[in-house]
C-alpha atoms as a PDB file:
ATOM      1  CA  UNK A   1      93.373 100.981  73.328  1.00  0.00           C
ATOM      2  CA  UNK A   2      92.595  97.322  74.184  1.00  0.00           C
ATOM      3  CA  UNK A   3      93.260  95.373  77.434  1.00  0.00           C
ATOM      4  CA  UNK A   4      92.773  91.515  77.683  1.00  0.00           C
ATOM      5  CA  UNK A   5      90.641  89.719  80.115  1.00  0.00           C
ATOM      6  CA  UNK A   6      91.846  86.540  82.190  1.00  0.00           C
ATOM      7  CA  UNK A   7      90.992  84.854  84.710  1.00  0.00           C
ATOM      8  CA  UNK A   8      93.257  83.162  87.323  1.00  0.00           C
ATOM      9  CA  UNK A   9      92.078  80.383  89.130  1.00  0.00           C
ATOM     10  CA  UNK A  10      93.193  77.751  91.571  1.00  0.00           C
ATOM     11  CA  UNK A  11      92.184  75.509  94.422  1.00  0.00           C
ATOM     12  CA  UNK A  12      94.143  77.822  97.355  1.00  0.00           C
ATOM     13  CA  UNK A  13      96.368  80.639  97.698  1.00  0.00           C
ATOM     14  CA  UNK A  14      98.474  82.690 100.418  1.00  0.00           C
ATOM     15  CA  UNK A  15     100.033  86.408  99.362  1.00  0.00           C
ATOM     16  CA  UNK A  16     101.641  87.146 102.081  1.00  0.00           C
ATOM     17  CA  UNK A  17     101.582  90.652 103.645  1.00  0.00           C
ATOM     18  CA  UNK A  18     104.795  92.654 103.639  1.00  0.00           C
ATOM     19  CA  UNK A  19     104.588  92.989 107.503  1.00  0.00           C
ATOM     20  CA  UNK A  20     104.364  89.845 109.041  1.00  0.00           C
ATOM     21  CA  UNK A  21     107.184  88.313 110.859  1.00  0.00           C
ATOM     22  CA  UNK A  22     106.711  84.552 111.930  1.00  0.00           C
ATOM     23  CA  UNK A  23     102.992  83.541 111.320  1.00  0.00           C
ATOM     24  CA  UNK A  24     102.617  83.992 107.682  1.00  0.00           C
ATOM     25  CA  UNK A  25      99.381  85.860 106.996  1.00  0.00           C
ATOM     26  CA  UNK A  26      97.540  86.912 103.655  1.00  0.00           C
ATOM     27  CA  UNK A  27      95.912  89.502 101.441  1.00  0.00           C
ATOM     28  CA  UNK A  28      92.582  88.418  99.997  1.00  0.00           C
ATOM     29  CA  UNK A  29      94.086  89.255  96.355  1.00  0.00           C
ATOM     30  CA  UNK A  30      97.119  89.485  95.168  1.00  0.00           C
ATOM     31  CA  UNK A  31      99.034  92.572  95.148  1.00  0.00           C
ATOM     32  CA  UNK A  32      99.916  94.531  91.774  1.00  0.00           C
ATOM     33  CA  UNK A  33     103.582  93.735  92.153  1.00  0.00           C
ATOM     34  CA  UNK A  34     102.654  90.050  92.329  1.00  0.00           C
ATOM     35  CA  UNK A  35     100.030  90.704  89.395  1.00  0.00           C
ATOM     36  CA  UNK A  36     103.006  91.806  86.826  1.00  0.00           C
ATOM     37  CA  UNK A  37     105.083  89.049  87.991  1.00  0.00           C
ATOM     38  CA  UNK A  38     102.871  85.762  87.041  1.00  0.00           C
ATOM     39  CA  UNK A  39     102.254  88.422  83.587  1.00  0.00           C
ATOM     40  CA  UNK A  40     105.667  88.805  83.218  1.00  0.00           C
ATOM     41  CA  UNK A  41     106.472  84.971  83.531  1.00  0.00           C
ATOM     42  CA  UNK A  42     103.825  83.840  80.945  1.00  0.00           C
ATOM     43  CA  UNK A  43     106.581  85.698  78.814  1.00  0.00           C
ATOM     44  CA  UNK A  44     109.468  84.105  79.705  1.00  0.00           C
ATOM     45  CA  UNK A  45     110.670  86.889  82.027  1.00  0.00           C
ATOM     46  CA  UNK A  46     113.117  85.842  84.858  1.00  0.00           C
ATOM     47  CA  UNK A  47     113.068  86.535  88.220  1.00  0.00           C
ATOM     48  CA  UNK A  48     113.823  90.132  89.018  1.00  0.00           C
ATOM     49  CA  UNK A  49     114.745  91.055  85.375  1.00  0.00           C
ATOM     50  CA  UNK A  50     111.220  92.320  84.487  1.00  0.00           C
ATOM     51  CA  UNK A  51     110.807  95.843  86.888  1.00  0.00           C
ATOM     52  CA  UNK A  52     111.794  98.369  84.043  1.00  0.00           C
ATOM     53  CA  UNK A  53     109.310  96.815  81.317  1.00  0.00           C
ATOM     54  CA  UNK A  54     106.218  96.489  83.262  1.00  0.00           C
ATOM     55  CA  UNK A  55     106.474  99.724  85.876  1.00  0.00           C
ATOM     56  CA  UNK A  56     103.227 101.436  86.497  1.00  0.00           C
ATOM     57  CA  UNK A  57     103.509 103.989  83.956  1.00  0.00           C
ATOM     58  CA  UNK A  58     103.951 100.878  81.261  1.00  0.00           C
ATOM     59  CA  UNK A  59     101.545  98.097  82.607  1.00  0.00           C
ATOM     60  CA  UNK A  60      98.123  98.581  83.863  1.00  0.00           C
ATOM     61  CA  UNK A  61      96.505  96.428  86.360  1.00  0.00           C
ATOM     62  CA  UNK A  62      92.628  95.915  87.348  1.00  0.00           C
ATOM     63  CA  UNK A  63      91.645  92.955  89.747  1.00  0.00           C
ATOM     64  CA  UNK A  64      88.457  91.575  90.694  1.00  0.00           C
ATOM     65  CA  UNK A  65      87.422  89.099  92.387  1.00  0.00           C
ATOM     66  CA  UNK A  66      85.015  86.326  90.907  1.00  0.00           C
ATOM     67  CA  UNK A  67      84.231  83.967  93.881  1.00  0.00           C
ATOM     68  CA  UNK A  68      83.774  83.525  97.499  1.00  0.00           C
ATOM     69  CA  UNK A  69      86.404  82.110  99.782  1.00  0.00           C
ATOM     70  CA  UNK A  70      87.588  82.078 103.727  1.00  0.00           C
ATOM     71  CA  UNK A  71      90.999  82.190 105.313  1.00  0.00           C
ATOM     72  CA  UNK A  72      92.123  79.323 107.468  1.00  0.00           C
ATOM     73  CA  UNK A  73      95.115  78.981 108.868  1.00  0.00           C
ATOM     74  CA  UNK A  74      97.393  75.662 108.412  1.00  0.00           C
ATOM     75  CA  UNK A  75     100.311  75.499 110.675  1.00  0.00           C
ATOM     76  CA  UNK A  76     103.732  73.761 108.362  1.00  0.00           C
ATOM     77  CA  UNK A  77     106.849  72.025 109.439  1.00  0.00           C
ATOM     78  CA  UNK A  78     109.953  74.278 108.577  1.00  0.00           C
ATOM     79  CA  UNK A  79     113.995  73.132 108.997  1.00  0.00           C
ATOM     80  CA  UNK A  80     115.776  75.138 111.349  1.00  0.00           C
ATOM     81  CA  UNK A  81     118.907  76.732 109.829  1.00  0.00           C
ATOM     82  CA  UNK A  82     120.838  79.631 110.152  1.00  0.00           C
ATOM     83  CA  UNK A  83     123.470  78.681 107.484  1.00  0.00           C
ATOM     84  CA  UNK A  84     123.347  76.950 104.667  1.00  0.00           C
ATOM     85  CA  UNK A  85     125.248  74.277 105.124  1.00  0.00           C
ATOM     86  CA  UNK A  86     122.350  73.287 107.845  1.00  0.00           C
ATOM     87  CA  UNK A  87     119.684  72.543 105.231  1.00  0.00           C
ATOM     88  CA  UNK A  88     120.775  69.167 104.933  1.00  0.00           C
ATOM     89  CA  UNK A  89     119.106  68.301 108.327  1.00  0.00           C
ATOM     90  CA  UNK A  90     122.536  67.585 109.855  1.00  0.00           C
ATOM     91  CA  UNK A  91     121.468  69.684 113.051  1.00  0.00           C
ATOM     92  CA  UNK A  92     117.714  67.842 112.603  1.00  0.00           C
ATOM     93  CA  UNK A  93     115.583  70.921 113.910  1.00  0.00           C
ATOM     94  CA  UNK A  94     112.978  72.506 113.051  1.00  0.00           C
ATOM     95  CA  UNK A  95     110.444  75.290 113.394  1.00  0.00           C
ATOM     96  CA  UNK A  96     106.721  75.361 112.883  1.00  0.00           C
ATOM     97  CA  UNK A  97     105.050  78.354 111.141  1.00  0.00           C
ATOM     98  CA  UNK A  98     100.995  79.283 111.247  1.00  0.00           C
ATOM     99  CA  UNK A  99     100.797  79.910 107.800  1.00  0.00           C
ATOM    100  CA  UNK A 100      97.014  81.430 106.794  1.00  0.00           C
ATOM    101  CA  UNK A 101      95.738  80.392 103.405  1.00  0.00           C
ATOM    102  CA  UNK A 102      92.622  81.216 101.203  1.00  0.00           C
ATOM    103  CA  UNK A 103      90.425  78.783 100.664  1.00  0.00           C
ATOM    104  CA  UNK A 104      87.269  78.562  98.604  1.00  0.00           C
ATOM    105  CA  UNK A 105      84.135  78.212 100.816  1.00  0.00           C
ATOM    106  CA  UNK A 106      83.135  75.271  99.284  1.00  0.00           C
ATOM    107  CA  UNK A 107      86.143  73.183  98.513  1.00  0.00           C
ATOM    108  CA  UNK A 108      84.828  71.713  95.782  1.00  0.00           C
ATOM    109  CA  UNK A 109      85.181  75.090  94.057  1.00  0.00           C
ATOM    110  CA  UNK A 110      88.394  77.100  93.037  1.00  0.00           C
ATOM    111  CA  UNK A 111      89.207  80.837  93.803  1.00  0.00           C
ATOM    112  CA  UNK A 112      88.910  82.535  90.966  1.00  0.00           C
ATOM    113  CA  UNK A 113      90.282  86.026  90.325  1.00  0.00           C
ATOM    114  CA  UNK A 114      89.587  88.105  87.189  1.00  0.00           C
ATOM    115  CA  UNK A 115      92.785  90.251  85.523  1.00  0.00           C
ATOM    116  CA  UNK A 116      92.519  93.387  83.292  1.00  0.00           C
ATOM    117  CA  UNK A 117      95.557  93.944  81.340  1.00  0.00           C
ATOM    118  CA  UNK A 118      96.921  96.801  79.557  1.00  0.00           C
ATOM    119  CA  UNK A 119     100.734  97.571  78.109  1.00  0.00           C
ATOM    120  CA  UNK A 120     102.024 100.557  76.371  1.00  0.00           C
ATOM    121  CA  UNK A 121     104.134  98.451  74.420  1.00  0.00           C
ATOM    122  CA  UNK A 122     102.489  97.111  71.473  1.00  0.00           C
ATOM    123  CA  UNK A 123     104.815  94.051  71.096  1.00  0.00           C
ATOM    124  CA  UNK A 124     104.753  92.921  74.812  1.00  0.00           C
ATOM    125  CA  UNK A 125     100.889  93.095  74.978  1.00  0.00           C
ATOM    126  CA  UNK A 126     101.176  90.971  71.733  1.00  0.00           C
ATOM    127  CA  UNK A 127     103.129  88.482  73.112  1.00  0.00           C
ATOM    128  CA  UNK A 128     100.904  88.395  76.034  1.00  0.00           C
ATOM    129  CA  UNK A 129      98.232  87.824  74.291  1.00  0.00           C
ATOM    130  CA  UNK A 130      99.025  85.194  72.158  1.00  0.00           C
ATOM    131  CA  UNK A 131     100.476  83.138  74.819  1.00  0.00           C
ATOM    132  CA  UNK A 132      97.753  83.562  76.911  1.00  0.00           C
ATOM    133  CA  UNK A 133      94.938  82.441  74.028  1.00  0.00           C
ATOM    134  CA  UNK A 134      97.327  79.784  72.869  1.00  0.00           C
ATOM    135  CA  UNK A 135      97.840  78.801  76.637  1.00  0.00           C
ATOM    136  CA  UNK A 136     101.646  78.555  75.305  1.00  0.00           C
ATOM    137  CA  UNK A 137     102.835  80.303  79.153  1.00  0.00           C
ATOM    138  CA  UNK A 138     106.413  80.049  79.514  1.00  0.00           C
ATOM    139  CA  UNK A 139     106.715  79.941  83.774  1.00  0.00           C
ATOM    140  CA  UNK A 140     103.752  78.300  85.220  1.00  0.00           C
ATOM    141  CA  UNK A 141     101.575  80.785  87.442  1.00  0.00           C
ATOM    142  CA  UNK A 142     100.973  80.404  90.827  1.00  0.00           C
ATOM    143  CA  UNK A 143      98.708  82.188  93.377  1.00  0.00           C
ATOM    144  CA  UNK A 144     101.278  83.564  95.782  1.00  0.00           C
ATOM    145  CA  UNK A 145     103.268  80.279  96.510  1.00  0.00           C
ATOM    146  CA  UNK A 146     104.595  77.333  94.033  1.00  0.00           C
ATOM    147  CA  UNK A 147     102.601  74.679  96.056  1.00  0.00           C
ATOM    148  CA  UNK A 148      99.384  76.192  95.031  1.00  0.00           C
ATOM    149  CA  UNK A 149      99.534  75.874  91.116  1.00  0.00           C
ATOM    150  CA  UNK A 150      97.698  77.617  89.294  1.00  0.00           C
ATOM    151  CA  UNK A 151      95.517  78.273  85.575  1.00  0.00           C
ATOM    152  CA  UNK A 152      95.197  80.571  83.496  1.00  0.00           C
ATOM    153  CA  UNK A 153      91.704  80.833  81.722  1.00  0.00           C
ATOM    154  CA  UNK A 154      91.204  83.494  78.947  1.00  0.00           C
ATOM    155  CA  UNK A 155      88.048  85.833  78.925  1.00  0.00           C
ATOM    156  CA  UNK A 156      87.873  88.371  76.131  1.00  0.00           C
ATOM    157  CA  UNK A 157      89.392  91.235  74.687  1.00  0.00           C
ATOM    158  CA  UNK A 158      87.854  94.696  74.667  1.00  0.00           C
ATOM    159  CA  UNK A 159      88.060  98.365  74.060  1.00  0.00           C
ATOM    160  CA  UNK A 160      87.291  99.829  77.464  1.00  0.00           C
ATOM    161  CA  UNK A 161      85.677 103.345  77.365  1.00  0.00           C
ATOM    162  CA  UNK A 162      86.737 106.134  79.267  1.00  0.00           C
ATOM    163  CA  UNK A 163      83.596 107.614  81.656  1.00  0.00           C
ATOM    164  CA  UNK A 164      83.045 110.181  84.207  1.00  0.00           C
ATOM    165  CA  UNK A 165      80.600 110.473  87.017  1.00  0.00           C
ATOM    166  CA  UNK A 166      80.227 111.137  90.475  1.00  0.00           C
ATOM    167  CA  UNK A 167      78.446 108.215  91.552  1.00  0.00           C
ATOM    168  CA  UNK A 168      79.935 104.491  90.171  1.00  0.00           C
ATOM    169  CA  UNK A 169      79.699 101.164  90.832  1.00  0.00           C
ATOM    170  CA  UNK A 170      82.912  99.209  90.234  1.00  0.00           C
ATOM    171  CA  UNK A 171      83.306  95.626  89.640  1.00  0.00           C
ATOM    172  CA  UNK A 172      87.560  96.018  90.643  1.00  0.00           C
ATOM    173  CA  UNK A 173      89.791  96.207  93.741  1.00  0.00           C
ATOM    174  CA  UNK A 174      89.802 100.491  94.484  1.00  0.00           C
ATOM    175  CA  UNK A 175      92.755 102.296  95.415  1.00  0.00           C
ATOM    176  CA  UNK A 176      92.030 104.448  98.169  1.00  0.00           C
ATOM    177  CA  UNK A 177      93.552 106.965  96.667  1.00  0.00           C
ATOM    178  CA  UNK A 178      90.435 107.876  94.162  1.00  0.00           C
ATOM    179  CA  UNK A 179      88.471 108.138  97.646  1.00  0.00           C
ATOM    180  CA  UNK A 180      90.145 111.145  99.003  1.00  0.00           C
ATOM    181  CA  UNK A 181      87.214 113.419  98.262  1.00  0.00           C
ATOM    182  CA  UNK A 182      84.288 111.075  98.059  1.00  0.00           C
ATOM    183  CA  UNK A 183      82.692 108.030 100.564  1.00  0.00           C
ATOM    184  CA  UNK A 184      81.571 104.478 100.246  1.00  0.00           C
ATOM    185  CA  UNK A 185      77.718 103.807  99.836  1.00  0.00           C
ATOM    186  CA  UNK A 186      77.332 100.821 102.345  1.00  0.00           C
ATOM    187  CA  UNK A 187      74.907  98.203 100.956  1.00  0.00           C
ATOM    188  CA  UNK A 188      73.220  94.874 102.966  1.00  0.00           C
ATOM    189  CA  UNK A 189      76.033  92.335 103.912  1.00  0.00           C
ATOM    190  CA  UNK A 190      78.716  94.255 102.917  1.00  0.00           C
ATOM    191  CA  UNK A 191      82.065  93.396 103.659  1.00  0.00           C
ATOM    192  CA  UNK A 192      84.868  95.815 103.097  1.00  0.00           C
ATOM    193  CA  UNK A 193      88.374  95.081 103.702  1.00  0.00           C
ATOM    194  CA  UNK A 194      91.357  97.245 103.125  1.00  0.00           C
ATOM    195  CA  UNK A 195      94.815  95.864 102.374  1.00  0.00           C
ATOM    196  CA  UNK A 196      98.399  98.098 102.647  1.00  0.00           C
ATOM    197  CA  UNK A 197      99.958  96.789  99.662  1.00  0.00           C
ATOM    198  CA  UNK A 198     103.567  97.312  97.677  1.00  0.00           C
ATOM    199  CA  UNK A 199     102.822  99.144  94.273  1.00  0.00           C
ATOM    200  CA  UNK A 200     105.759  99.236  92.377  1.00  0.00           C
ATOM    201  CA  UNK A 201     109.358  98.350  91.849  1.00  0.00           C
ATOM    202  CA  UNK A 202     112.869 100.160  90.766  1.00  0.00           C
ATOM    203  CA  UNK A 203     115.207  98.086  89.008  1.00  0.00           C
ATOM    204  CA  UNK A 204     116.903  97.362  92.041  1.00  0.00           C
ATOM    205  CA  UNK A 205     113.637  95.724  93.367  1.00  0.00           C
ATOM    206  CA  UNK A 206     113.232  98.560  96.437  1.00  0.00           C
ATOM    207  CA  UNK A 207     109.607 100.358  96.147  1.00  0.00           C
ATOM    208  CA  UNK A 208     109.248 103.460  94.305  1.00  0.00           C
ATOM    209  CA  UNK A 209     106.958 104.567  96.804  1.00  0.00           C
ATOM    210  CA  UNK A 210     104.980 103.885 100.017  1.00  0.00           C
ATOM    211  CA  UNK A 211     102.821 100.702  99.510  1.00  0.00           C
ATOM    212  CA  UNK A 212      99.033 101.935  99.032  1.00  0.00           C
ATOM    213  CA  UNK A 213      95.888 101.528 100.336  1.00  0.00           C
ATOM    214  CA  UNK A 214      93.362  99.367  98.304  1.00  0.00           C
ATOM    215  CA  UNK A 215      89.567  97.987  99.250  1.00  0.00           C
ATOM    216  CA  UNK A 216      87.206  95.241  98.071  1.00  0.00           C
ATOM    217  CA  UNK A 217      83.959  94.350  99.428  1.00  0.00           C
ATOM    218  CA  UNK A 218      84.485  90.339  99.546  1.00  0.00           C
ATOM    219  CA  UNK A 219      80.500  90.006 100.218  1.00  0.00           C
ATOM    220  CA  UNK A 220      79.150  91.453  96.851  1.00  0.00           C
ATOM    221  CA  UNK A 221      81.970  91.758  94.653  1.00  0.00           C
ATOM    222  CA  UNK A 222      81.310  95.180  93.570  1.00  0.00           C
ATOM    223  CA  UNK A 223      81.548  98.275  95.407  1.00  0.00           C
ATOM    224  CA  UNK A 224      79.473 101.758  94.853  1.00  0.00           C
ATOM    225  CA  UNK A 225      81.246 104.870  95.561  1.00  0.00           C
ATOM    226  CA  UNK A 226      80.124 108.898  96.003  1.00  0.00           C
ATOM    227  CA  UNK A 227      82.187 111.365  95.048  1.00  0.00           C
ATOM    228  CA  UNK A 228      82.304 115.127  95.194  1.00  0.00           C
ATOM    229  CA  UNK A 229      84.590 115.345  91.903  1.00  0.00           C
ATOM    230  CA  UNK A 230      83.664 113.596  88.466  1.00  0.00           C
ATOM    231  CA  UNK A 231      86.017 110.745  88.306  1.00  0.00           C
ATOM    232  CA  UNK A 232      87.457 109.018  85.231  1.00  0.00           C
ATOM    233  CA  UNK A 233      87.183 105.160  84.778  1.00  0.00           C
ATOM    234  CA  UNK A 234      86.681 102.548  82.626  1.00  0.00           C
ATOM    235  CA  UNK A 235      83.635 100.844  81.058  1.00  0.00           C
ATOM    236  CA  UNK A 236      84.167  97.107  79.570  1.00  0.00           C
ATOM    237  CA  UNK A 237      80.940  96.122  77.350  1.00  0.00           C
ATOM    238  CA  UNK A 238      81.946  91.831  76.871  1.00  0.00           C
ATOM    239  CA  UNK A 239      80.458  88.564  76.792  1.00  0.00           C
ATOM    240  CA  UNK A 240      80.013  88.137  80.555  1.00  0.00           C
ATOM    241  CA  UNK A 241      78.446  91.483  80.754  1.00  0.00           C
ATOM    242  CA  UNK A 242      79.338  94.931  81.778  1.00  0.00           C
ATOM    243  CA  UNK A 243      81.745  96.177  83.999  1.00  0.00           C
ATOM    244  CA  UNK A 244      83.332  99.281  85.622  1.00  0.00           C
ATOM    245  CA  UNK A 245      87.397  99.003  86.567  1.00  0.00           C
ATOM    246  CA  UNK A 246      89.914 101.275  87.833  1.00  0.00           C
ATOM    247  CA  UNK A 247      93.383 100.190  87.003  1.00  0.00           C
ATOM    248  CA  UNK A 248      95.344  99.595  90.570  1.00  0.00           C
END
C-alpha cells in the first residue's frame, strides 16, 4: 500500500458549514466530502458524477494542517432574486451577506493544508498521481470557493505502516469517533476545536450517514491522545520527517 502526499495551499479560504443560514461561516479545514472533490477534479471528474468511485470504502482521506491562520469575517454584496429571470439586475436589489473567511495570520503567508491520499483502485491512484507530479490537473482546485484559487504542491510518496498503541501523537485532523474509549492529553496553548462535518455521499448526492465529529488543535498542529484500547494507525517515515495519521 502507498498513499501520496500533497499539499494544498492558497492565500484564503471559506468551507462553509452545512448549518448556517444567512451569514456564511467556516470550518478551519475542509471537510472529506470537499477533500475527494478538488481529488476528483484533478482527474477530470465532473460535478456530481464522482460519488460511487471515491466513497469511503474506496478513497482514504488524512488532513493536516501545516500553518497558522485566523478567521475574519468580510461582509459581500449579493443580487436579490427570487427567479431567474431577476439576475439580470432588472429589479436592481440586493442583499449583503457576512461571509467569514480564513486568513493566514500573516498575510504575507498562504494557508497551507497537507493531504494523505489513498485509492483502492490501482488505475485511479495512478492517474492521480501522475497528474499531480506532472501538475497536468484537469479542474483547477480551490479552497472552498472559486474566488480563492488555489495550488497544488506535491510532497512524497510513502508506504505508511500500520501501528498500535495506547498512547499516540497524531500529526492529522481525528475523528471523534476513535475517542470513544480514550481522552485528550491537554498540552500548553492548546487549542482544540471540533467541527460537525458531512462524511460521505450516495450517488444521489444525500449523506450516507450523520455528518461526524472531527478535532484539530489549531495551536500545535498535532494532538496526543490516551486510550484504554490499542488503536491502529498509520506511521509515514518521509523527507519532511515522521508522522502519525488517521484516515478521516
Amino acid at each position: 500500500m502507498e498513499i501520496i502526499i500533497f499539499d494544498l495551499v492558497g492565500k484564503m479560504a471559506h468551507f462553509r458549514k452545512y448549518y448556517t443560514n444567512s451569514s456564511s461561516l467556516t470550518y478551519y479545514f475542509p471537510p472529506r466530502t470537499t477533500i475527494i472533490g478538488l481529488i476528483a477534479g484533478i482527474i477530470g471528474y465532473k460535478r456530481d458524477t464522482y460519488y460511487k468511485d471515491f466513497s469511503f470504502e474506496k478513497a482514504k482521506v488524512a488532513i493536516s494542517i501545516k500553518s497558522k491562520f485566523k478567521k475574519i469575517i468580510e461582509t459581500l454584496n449579493y443580487i436579490w432574486a427570487e427567479k431567474p429571470t431577476e439576475l439580470n439586475l432588472s429589479k436592481k436589489q440586493h442583499t449583503q451577506i457576512p461571509l467569514e473567511i480564513l486568513v493566514s495570520l500573516n498575510l504575507n503567508d498562504s494557508i497551507r493544508y497537507r493531504i494523505y491520499f489513498y485509492h483502492t483502485d490501482e488505475k485511479i491512484f495512478k492517474d492521480v498521481i501522475d497528474r499531480i507530479i506532472s501538475n497536468k490537473i484537469i479542474y483547477p482546485p480551490y479552497l472552498g470557493i472559486s474566488e480563492f484559487i488555489a495550488k497544488i504542491d506535491f510532497v512524497d510518496i510513502v508506504k505508511p505502516q500500520i501501528e498500535k498503541s495506547k498512547k499516540v501523537i497524531f500529526n492529522s485532523v481525528i475523528n471523534l469517533d476513535y475517542l470513544k474509549k480514550g481522552k485528550l492529553i491537554h498540552k500548553d496553548g492548546s487549542i482544540y476545536i471540533k467541527e460537525r462535518m458531512p462524511f460521505d455521499f450516495n450517488e444521489e448526492r444525500n449523506l450516507k450517514e450523520a455528518p461526524k465529529d472531527f478535532i484539530v488543535d489549531i495551536k500545535n498542529g498535532t494532538i496526543e491522545v490516551e486510550l484504554e484500547e490499542e488503536l491502529e494507525y498509520f506511521s509515514i517515515d518521509y523527507k519532511l520527517g515522521r508522522e502519525n495519521i488517521l484516515f478521516m
